[in-house]
N, C-alpha and C. Protein backbone atom coordinates (compact mmCIF):
# COMPACT_ATOMS: atom_id res chain seq x y z
N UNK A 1 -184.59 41.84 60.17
CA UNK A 1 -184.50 40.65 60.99
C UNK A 1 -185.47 39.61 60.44
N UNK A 2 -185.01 38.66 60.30
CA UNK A 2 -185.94 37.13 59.73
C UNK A 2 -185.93 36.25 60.72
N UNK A 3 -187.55 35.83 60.90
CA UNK A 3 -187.88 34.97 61.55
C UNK A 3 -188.93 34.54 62.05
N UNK A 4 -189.66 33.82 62.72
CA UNK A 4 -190.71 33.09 62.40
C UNK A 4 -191.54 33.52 63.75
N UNK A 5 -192.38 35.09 63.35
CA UNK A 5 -193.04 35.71 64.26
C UNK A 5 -193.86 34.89 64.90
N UNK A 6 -194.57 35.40 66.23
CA UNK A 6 -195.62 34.37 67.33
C UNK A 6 -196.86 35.54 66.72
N UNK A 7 -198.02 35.29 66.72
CA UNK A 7 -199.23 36.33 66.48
C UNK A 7 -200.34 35.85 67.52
N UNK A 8 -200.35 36.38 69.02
CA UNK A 8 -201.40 35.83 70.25
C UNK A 8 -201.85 37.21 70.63
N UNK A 9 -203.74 36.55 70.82
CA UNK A 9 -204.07 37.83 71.62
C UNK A 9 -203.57 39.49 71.39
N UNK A 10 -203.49 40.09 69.92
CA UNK A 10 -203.27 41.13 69.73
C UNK A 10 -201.37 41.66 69.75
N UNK A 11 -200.85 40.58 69.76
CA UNK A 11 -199.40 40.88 70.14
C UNK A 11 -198.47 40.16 69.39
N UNK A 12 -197.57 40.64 68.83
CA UNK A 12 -196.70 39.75 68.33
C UNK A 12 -195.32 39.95 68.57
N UNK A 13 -194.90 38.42 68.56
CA UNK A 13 -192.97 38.33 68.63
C UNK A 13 -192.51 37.51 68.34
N UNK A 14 -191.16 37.79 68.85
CA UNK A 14 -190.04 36.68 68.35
C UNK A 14 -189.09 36.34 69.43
N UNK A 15 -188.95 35.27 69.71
CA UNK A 15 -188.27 34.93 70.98
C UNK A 15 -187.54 33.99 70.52
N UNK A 16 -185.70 34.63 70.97
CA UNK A 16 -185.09 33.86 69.97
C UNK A 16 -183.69 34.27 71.48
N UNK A 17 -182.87 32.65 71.81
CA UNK A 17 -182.13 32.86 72.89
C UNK A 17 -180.47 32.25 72.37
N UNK A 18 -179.48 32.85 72.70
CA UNK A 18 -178.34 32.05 72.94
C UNK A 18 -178.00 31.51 74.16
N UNK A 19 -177.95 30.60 74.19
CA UNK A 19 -177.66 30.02 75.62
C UNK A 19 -176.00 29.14 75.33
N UNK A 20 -175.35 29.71 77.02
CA UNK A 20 -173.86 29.32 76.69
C UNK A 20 -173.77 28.58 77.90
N UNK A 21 -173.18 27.58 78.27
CA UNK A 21 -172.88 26.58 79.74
C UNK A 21 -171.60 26.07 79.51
N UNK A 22 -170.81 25.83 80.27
CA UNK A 22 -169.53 25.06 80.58
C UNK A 22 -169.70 24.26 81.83
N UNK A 23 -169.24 23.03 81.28
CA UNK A 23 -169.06 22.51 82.22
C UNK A 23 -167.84 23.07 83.70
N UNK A 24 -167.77 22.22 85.33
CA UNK A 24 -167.24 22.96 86.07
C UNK A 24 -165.94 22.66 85.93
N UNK A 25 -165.44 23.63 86.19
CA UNK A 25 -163.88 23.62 86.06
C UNK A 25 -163.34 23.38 84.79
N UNK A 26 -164.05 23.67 84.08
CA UNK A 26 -163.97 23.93 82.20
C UNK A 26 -163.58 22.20 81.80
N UNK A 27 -163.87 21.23 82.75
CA UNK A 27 -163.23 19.89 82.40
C UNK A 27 -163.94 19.85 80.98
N UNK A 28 -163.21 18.81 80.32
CA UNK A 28 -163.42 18.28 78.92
C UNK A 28 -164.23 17.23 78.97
N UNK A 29 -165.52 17.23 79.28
CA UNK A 29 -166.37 16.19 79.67
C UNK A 29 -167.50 15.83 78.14
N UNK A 30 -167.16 17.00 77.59
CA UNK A 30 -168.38 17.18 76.12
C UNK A 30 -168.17 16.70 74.76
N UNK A 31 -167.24 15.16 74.92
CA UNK A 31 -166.80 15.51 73.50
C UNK A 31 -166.71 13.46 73.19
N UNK A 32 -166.91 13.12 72.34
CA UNK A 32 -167.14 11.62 72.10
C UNK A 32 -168.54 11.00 72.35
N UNK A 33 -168.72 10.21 73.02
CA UNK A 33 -170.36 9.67 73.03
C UNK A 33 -171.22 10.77 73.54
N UNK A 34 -170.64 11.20 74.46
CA UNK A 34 -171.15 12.60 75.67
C UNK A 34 -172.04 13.14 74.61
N UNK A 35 -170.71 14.04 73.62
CA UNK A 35 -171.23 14.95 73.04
C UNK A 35 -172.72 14.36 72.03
N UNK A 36 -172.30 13.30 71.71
CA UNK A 36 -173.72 12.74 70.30
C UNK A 36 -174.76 12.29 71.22
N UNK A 37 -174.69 12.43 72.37
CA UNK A 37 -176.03 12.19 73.16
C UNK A 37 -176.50 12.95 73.39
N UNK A 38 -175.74 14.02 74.20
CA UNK A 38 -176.36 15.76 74.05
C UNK A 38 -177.23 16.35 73.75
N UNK A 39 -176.24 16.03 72.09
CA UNK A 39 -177.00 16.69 70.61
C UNK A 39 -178.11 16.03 70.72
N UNK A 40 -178.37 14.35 70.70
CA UNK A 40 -179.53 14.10 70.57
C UNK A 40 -180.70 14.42 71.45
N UNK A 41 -180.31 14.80 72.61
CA UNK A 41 -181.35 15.03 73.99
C UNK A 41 -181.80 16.48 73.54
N UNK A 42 -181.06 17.27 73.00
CA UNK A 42 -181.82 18.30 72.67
C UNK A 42 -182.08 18.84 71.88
N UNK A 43 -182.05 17.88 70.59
CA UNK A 43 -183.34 17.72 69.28
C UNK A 43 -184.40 16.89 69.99
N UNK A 44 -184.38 16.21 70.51
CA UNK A 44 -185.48 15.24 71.17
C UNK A 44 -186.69 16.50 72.19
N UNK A 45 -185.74 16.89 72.83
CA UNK A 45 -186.36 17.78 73.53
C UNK A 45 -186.98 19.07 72.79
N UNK A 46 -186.30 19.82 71.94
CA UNK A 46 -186.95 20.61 71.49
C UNK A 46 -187.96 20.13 69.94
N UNK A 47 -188.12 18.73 69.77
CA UNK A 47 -189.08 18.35 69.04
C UNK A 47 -190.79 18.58 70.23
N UNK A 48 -189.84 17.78 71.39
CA UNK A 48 -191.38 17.27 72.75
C UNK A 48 -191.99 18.83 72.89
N UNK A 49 -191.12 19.77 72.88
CA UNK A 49 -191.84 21.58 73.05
C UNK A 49 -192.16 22.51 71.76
N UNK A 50 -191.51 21.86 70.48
CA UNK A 50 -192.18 22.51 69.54
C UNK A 50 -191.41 23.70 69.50
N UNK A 51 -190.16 23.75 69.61
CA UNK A 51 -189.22 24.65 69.27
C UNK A 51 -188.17 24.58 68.55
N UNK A 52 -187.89 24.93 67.59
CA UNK A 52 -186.43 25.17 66.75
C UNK A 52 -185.36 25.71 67.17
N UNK A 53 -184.24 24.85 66.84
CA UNK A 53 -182.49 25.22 67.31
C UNK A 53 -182.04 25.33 65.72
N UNK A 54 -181.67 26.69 65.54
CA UNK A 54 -181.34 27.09 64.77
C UNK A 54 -179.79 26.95 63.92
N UNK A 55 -178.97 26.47 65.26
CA UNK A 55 -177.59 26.00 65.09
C UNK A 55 -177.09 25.23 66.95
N UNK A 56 -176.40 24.59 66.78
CA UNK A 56 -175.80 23.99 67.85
C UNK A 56 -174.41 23.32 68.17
N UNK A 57 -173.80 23.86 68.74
CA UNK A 57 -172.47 24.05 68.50
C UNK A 57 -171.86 23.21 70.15
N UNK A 58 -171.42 22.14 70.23
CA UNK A 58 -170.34 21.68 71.35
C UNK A 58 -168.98 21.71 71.07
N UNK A 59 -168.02 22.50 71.57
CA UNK A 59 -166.99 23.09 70.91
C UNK A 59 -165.85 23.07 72.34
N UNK A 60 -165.07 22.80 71.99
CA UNK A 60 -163.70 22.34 72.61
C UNK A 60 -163.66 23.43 73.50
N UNK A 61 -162.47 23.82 74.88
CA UNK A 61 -162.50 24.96 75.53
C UNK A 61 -161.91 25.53 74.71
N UNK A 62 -162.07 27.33 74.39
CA UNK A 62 -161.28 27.79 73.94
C UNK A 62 -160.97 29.36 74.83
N UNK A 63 -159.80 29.33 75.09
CA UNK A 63 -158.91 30.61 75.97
C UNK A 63 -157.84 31.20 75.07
N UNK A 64 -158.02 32.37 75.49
CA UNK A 64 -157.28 32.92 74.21
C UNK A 64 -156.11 33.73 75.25
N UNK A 65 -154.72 33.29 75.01
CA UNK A 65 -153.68 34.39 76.14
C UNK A 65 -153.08 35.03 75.36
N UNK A 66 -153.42 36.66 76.50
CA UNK A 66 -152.27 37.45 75.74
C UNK A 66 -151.00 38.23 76.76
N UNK A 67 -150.01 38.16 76.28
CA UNK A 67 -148.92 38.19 77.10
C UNK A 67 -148.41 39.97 76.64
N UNK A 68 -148.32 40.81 78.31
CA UNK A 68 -148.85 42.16 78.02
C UNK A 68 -147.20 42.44 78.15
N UNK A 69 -146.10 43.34 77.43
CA UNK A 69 -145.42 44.20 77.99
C UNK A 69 -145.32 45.22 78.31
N UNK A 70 -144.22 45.40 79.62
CA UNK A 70 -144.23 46.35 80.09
C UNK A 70 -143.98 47.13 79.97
N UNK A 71 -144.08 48.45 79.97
CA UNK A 71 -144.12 49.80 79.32
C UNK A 71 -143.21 50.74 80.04
């Protein structure tokens, strides 16, 4: 595993999160200015806390159907 250990007080780690949100009712609210403001609010933000986003992804709904027969 690679990555950019913490070393405090005798202890060390790595704290590393995926975080997933949809908007309600899966509306399509994330995508045109929305989305490039976003992005920017949270490089902005994780500059103000001194944390790295490793990748960041606003991505269309995606549902996947599968149509079962009957047996």
């Amino acid at each position: 595993m690679q990555g950019k250990y913490t070393h405090k007080e005798g202890i060390v780690y790595l704290n590393q999160y995926h975080i997933v949100f949809c908007p309600k009712y899966r509306r399509k609210v994330l995508v045109g200015d929305i989305e490039k403001d976003l992005r920017q609010i949270f490089y902005e933000i994780a500059q103000e806390k001194d944390v790295e986003i490793k990748g960041l992804e606003i991505m269309p709904d995606i549902f996947l159907k599968k149509q079962y027969k009957n047996i």
